[in-house]
C-alpha atoms as a PDB file:
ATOM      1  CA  UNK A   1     -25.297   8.443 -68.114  1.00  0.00           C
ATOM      2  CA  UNK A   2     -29.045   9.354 -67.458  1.00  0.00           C
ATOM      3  CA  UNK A   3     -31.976   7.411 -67.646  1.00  0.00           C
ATOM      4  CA  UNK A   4     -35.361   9.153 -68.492  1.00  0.00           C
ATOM      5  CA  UNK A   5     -39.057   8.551 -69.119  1.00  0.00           C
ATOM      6  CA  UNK A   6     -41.835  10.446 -70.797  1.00  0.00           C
ATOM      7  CA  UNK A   7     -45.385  10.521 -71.593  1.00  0.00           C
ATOM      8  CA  UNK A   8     -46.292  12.907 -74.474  1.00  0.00           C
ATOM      9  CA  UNK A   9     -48.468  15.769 -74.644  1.00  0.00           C
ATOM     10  CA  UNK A  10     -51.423  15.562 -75.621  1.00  0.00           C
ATOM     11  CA  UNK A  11     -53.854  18.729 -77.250  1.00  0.00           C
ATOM     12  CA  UNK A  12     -52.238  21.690 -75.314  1.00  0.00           C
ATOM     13  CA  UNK A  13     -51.204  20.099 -72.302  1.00  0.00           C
ATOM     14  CA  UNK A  14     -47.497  20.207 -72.239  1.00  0.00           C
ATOM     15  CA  UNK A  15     -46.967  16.105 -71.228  1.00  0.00           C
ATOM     16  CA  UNK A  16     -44.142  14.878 -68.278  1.00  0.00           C
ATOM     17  CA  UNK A  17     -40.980  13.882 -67.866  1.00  0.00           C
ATOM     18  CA  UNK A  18     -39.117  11.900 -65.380  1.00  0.00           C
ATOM     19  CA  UNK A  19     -35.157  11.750 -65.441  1.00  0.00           C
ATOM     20  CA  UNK A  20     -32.745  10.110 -63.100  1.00  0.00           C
ATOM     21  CA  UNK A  21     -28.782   9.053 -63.280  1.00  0.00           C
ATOM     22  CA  UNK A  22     -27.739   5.500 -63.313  1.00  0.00           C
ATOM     23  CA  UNK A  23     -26.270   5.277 -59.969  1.00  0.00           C
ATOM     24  CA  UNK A  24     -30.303   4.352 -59.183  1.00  0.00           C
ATOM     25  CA  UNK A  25     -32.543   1.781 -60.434  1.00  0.00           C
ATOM     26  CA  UNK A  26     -36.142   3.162 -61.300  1.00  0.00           C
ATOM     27  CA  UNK A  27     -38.738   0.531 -61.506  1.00  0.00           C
ATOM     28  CA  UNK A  28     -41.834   2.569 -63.157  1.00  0.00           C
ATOM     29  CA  UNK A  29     -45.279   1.150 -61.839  1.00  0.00           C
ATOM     30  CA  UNK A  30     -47.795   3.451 -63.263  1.00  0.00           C
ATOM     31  CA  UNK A  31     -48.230   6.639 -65.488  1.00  0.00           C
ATOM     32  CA  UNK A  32     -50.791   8.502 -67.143  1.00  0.00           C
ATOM     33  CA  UNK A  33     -50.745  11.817 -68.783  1.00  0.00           C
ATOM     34  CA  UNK A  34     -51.002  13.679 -65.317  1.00  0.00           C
ATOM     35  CA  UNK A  35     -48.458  11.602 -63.386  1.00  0.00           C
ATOM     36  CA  UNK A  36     -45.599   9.202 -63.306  1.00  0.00           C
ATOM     37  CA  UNK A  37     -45.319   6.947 -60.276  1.00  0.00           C
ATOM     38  CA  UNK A  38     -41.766   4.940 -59.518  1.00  0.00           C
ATOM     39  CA  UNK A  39     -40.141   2.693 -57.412  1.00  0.00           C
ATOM     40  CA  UNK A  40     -36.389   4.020 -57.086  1.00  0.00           C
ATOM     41  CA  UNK A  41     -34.342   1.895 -55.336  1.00  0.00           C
ATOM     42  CA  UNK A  42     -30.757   3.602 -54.276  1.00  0.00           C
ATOM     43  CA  UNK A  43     -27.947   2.242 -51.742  1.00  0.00           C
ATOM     44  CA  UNK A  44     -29.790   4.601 -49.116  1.00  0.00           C
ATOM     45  CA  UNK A  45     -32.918   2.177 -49.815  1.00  0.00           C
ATOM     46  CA  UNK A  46     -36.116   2.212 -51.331  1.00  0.00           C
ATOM     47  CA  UNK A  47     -38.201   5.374 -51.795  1.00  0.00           C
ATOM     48  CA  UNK A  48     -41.384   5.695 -53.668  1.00  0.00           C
ATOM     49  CA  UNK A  49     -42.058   8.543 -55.591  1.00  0.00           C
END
């Protein structure tokens, strides 16, 4: 299984995506329509992305 996250376009921008599998745990902590910004936390530790 996948997990995923998306903002939407909006006017002619073509909007972002974020997906991940489910061996991770993704804590989101901020988006806007230029950027998505996560917390993924994974047996190898914590990474921000």
């Amino acid at each position: 299984m996948y997990g995923y996250f998306a903002v939407d376009s909006e006017g002619l921008s073509g909007g972002v995506g974020l997906f991940w599998t489910t061996d991770v745990n993704v804590d989101l902590l901020h988006y806007s329509k230029s950027h998505i910004d996560v917390r993924v936390n994974s047996k190898e530790g914590d990474t921000r992305s």
